[in-house]
C-alpha atoms as a PDB file:
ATOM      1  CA  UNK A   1      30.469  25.257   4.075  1.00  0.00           C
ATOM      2  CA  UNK A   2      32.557  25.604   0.914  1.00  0.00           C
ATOM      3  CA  UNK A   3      35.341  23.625   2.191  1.00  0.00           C
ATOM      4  CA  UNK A   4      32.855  20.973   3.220  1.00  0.00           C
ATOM      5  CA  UNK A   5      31.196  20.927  -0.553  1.00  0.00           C
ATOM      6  CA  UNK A   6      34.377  20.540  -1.685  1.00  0.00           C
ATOM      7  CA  UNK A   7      35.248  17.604   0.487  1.00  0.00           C
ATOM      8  CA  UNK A   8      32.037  16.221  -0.806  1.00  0.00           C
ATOM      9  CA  UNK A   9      32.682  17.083  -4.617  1.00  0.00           C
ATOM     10  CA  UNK A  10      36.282  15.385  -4.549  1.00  0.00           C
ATOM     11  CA  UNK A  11      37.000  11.259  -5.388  1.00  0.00           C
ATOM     12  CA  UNK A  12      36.102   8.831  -2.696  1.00  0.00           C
ATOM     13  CA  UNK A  13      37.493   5.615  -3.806  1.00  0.00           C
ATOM     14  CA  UNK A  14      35.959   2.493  -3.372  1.00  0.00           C
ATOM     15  CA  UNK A  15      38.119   0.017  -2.120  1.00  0.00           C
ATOM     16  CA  UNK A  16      35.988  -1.841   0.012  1.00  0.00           C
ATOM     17  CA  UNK A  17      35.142  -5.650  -1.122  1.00  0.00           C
ATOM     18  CA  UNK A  18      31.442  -6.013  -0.900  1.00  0.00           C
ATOM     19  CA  UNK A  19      30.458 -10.008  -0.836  1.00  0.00           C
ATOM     20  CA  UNK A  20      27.233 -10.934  -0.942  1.00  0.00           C
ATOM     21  CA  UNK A  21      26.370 -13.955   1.258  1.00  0.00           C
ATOM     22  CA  UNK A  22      23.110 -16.511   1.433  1.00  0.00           C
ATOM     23  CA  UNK A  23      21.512 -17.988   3.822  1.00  0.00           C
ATOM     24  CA  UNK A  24      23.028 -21.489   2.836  1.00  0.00           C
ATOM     25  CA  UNK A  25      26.476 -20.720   2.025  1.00  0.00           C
ATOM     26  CA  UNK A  26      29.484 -19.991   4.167  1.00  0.00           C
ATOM     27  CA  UNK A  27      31.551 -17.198   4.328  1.00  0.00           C
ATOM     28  CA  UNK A  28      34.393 -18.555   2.214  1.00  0.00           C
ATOM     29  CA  UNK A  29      31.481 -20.054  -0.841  1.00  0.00           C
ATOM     30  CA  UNK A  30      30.672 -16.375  -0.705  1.00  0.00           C
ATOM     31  CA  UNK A  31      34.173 -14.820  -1.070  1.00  0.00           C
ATOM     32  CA  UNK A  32      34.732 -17.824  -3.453  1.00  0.00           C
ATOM     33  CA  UNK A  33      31.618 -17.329  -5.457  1.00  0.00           C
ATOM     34  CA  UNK A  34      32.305 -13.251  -5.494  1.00  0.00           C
ATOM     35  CA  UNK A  35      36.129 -13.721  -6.983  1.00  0.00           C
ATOM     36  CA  UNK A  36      35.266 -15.855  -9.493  1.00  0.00           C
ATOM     37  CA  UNK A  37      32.744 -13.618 -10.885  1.00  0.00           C
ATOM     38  CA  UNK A  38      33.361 -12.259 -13.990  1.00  0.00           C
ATOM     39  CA  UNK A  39      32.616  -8.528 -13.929  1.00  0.00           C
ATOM     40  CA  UNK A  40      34.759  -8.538 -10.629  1.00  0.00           C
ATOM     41  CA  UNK A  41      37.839 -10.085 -12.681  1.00  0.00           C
ATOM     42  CA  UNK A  42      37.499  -8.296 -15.753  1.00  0.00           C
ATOM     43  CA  UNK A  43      36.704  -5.114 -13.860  1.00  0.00           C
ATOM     44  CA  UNK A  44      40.294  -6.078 -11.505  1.00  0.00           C
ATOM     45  CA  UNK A  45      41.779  -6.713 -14.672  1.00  0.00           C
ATOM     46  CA  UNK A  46      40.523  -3.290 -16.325  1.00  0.00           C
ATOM     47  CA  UNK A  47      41.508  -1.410 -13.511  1.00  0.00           C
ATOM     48  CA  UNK A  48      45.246  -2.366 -13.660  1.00  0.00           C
ATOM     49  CA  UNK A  49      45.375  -0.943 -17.122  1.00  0.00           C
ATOM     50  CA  UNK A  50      43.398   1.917 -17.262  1.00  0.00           C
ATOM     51  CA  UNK A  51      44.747   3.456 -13.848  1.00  0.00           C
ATOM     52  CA  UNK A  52      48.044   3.867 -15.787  1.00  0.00           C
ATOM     53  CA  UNK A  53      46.853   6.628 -17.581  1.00  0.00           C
ATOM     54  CA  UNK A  54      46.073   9.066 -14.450  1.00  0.00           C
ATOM     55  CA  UNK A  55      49.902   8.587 -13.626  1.00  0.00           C
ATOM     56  CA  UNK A  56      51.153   7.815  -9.976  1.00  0.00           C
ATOM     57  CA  UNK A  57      49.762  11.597  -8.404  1.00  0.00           C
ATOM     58  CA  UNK A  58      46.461  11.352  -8.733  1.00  0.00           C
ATOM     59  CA  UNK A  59      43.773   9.725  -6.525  1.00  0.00           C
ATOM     60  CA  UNK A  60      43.029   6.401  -8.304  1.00  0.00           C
ATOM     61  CA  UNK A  61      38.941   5.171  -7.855  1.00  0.00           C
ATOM     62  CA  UNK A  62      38.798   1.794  -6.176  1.00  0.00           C
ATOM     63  CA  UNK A  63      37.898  -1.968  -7.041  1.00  0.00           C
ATOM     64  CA  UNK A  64      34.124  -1.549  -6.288  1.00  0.00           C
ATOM     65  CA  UNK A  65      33.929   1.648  -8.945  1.00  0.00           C
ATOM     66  CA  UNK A  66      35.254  -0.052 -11.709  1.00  0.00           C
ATOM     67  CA  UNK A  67      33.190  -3.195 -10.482  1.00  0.00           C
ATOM     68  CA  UNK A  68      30.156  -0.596 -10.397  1.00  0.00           C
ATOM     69  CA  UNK A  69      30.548   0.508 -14.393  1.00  0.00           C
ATOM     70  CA  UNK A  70      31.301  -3.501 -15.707  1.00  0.00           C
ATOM     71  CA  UNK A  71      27.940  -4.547 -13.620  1.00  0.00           C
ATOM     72  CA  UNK A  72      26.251  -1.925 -15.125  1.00  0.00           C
ATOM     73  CA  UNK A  73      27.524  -2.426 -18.594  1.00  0.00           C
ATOM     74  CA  UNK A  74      27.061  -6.595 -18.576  1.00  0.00           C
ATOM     75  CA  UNK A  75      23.097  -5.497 -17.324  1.00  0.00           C
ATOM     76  CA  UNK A  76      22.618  -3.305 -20.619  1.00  0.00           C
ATOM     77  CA  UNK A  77      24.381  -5.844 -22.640  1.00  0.00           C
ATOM     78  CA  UNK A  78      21.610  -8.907 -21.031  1.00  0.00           C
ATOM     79  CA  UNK A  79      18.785  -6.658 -22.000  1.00  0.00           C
ATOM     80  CA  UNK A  80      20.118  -6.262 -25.917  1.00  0.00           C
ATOM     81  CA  UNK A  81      21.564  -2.702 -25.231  1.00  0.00           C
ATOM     82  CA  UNK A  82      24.536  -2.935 -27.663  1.00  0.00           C
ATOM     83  CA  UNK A  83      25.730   0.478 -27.885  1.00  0.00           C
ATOM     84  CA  UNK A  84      28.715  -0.221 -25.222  1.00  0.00           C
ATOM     85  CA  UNK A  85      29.943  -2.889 -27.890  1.00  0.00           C
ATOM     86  CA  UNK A  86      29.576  -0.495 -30.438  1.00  0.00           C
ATOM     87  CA  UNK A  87      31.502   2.356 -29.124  1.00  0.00           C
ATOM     88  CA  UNK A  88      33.904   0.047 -27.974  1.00  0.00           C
ATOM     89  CA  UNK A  89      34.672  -1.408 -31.806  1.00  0.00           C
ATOM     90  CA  UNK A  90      34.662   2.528 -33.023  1.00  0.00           C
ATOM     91  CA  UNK A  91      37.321   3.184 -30.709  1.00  0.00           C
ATOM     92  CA  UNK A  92      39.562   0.358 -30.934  1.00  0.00           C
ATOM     93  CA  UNK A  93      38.837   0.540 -35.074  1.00  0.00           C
ATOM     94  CA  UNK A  94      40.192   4.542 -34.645  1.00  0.00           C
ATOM     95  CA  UNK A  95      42.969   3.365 -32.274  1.00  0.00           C
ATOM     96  CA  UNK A  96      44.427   0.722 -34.493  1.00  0.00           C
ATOM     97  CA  UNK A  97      44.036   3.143 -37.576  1.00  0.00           C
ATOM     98  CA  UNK A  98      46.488   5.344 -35.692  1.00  0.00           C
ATOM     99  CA  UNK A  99      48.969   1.912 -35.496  1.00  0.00           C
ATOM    100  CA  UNK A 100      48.834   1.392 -38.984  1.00  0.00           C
ATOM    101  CA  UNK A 101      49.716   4.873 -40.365  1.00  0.00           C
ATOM    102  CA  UNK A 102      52.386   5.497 -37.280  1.00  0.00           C
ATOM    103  CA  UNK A 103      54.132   1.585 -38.024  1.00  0.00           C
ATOM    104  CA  UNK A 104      53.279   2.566 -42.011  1.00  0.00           C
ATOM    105  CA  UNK A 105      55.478   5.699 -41.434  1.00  0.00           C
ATOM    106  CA  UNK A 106      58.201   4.093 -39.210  1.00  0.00           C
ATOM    107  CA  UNK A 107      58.375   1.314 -42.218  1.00  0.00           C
ATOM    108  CA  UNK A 108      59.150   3.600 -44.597  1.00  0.00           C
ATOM    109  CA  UNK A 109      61.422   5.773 -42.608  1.00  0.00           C
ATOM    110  CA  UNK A 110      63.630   2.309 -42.755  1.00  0.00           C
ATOM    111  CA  UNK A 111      63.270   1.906 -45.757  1.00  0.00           C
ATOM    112  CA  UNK A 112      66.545   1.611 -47.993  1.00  0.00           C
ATOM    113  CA  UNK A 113      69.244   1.430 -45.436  1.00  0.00           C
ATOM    114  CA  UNK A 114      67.319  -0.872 -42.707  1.00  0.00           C
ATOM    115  CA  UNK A 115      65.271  -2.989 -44.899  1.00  0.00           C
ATOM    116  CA  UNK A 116      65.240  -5.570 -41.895  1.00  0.00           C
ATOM    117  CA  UNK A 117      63.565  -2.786 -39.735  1.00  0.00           C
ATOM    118  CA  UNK A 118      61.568  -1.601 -42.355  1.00  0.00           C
ATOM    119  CA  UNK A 119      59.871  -5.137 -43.155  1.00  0.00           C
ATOM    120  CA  UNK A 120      59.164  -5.882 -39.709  1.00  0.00           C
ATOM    121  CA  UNK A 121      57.625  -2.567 -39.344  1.00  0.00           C
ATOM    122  CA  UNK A 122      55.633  -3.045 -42.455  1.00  0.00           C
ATOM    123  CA  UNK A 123      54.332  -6.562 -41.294  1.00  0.00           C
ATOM    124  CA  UNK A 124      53.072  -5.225 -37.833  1.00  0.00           C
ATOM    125  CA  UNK A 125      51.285  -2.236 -39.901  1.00  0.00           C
ATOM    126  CA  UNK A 126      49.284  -5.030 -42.113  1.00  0.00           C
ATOM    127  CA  UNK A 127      48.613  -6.562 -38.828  1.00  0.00           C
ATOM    128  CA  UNK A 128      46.732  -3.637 -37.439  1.00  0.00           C
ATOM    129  CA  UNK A 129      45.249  -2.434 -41.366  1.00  0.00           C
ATOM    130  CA  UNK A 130      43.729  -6.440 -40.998  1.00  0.00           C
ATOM    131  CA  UNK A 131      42.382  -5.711 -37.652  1.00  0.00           C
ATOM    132  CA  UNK A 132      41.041  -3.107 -38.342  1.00  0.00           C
ATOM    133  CA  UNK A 133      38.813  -3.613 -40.970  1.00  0.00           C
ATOM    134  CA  UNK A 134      37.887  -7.189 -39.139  1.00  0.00           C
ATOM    135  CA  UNK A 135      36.811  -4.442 -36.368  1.00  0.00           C
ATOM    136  CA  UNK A 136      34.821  -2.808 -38.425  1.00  0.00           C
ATOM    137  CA  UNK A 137      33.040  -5.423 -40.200  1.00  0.00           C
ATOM    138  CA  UNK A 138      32.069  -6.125 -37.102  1.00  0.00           C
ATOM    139  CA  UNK A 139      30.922  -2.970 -35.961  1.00  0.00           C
ATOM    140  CA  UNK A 140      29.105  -3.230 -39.935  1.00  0.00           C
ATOM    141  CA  UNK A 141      27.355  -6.831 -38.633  1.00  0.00           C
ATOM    142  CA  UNK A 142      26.447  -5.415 -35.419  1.00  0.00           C
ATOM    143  CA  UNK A 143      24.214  -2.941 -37.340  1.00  0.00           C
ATOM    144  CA  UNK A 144      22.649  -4.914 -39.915  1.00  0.00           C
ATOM    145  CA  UNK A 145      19.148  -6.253 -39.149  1.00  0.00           C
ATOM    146  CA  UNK A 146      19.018 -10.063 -38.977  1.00  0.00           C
ATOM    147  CA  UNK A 147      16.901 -11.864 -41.696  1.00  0.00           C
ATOM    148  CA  UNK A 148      15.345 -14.987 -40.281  1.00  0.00           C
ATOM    149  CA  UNK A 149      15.275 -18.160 -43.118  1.00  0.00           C
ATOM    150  CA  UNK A 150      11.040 -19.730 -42.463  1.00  0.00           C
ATOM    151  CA  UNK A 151      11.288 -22.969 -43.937  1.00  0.00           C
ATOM    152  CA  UNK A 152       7.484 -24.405 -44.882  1.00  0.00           C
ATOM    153  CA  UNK A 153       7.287 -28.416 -44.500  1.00  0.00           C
ATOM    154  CA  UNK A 154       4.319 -29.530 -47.296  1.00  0.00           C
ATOM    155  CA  UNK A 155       3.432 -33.351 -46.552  1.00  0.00           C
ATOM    156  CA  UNK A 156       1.926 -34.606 -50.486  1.00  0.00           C
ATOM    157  CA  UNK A 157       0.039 -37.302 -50.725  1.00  0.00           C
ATOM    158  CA  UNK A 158       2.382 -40.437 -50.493  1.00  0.00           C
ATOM    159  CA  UNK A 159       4.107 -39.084 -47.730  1.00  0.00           C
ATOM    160  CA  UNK A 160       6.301 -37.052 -50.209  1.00  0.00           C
ATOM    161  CA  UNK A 161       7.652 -34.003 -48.306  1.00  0.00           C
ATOM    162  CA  UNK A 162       8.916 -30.451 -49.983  1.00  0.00           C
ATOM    163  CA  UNK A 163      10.702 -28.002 -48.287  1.00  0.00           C
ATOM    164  CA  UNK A 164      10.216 -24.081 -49.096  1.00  0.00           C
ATOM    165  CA  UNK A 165      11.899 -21.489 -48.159  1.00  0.00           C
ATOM    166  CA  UNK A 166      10.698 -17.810 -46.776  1.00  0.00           C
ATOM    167  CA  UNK A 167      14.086 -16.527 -48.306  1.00  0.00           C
ATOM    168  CA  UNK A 168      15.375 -17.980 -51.456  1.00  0.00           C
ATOM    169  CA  UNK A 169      19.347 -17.320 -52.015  1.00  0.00           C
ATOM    170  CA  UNK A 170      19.880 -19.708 -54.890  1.00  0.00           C
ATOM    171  CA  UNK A 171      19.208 -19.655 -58.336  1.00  0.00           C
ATOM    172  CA  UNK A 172      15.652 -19.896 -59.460  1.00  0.00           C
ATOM    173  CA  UNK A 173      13.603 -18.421 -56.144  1.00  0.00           C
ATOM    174  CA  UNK A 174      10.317 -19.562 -55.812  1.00  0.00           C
ATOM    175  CA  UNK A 175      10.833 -22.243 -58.375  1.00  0.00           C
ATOM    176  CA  UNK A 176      12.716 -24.601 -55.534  1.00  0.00           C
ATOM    177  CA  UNK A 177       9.865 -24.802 -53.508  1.00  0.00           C
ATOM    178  CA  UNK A 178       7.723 -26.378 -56.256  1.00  0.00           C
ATOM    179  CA  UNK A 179       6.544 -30.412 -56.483  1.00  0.00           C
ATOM    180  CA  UNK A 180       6.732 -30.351 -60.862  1.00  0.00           C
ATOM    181  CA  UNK A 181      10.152 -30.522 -60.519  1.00  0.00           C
ATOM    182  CA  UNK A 182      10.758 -32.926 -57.675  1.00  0.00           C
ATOM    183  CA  UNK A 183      10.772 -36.682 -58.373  1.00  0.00           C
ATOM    184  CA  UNK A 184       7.626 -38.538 -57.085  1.00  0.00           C
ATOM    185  CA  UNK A 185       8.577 -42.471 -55.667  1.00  0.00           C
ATOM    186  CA  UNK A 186       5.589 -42.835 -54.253  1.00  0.00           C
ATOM    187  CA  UNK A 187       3.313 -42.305 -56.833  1.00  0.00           C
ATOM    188  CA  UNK A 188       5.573 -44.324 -59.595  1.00  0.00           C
ATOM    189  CA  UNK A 189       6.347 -47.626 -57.693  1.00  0.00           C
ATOM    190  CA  UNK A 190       5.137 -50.399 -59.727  1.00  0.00           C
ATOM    191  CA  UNK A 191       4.480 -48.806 -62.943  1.00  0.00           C
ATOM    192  CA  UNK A 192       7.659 -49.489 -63.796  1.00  0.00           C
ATOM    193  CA  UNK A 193       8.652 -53.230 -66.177  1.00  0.00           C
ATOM    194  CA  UNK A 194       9.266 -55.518 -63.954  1.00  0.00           C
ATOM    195  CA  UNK A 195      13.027 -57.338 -64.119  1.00  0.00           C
ATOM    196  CA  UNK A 196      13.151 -61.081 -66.107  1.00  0.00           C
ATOM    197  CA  UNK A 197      12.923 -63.651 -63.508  1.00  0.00           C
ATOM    198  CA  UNK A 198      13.770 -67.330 -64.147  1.00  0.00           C
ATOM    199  CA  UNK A 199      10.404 -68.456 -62.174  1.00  0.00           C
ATOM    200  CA  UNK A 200       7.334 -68.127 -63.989  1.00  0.00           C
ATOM    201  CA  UNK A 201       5.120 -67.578 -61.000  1.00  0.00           C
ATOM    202  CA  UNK A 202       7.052 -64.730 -60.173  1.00  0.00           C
ATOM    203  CA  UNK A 203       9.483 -66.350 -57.938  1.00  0.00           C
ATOM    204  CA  UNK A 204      13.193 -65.514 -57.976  1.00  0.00           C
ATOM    205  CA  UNK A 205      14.789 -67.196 -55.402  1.00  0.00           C
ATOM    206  CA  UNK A 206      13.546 -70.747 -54.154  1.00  0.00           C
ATOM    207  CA  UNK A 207      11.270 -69.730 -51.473  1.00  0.00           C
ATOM    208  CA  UNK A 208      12.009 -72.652 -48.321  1.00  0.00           C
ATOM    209  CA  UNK A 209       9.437 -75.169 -47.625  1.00  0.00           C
ATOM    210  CA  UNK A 210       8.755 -78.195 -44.978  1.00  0.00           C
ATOM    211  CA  UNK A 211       7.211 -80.121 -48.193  1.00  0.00           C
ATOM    212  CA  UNK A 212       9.391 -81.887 -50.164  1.00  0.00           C
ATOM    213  CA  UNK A 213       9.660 -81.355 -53.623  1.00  0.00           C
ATOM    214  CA  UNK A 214       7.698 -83.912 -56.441  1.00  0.00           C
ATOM    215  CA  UNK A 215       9.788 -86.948 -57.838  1.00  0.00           C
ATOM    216  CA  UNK A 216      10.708 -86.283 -61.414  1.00  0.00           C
ATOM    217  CA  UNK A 217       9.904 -89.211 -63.208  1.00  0.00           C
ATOM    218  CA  UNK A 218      12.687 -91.645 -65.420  1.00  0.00           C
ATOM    219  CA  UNK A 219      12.755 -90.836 -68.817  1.00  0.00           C
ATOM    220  CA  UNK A 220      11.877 -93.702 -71.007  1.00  0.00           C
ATOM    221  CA  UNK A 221      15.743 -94.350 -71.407  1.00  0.00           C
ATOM    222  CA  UNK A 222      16.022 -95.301 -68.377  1.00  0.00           C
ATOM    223  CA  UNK A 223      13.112 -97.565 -68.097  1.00  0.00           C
ATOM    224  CA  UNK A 224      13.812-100.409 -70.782  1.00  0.00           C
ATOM    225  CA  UNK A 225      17.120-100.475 -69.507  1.00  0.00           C
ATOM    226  CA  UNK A 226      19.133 -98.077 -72.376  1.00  0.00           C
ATOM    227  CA  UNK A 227      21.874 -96.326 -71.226  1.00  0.00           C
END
């Protein structure tokens, strides 16, 4: 019975492909639809790396068990579960800590009599110091509660509309939201002086008409003959 728990207890890889198929799609859609997946890629593509770590003598778990953790993880992630991203951006923010100070160290190990060497390692540390903290800003965002700008849409008389804002990040606060200071063309048309105009009826260009205009008459020059 013991040898039989154990068999039980020990890794059962799963290598087996499992493809869903519907009623109205063929076997190849299905093996189609299932590759291009992306927690079957990414989980492929996981794999590859992280099975170098357990070396080449020890029982590796299969396709489906990676599959099984990224499926699992990508459901968490759709319901707003976030702590998977934000272990993942501790770690990697740790990991390329340790690549700064170890490239930091080889850079100044160079220093003096490889100065080629030393730069090169000193650039690739900055690298990782500037991931880094991008990582952790990040992780800093990730934590922060989102503020959510209300904008209020007041409709004056005139049709004159002012916008006001919940959350005021300029200058003044409260005081952009207010109609004193806002200019009012509605209310001031026409009170205004009104331009010069050549017409006196109020007429500035000739307006077109199917009547033609009234004869001027001669002037008395004209009509006892004087030129």
């Amino acid at each position: 019975m013991a040898k039989g728990k154990k068999a039980d207890d020990g890794m059962k890889p799963e290598n087996v492909l499992t493809v869903e198929q519907t009623p109205t799609e063929t076997g190849a859609r299905a093996m189609a639809r299932k590759l291009l997946q992306p927690q079957l890629r990414n989980a492929a593509t996981a794999s590859t790396f992280a099975m170098k770590v357990l070396g080449d003598d020890v029982e590796k778990p299969g396709i489906m068990d990676f599959l099984d953790h990224v499926q699992k993880a990508t459901v968490k992630a759709e319901s707003g579960d976030l702590a998977i991203a934000s272990a993942m951006l501790a770690s990697q923010a740790v990991t390329l800590d340790a690549m700064f100070t170890e490239l930091a160290r080889r850079a100044a190990v160079n220093m003096g009599e490889y100065i080629n060497a030393a730069e090169r390692y000193g650039r690739l540390a900055l690298k990782a110091q500037s991931n880094c903290r991008a990582t952790l800003e990040a992780l800093a965002k990730l934590h922060q509660p989102r503020e959510q700008t209300v904008r209020h849409v007041h409709v004056n008389e005139g049709g004159k509309a002012v916008i006001a804002d919940q959350f005021h990040h300029h200058a003044g606060g409260a005081e952009n939201g207010k109609v004193a200071d806002q200019s009012h063309a509605a209310g001031a048309a026409g009170t205004s002086p009104s331009l010069s105009c050549p017409d006196a009826f109020g007429n500035g260009v000739p307006i077109p008409s199917r009547e033609r205009a009234e004869a001027v008459p001669y002037a008395r020059g004209h009509e006892s003959g004087c030129a």
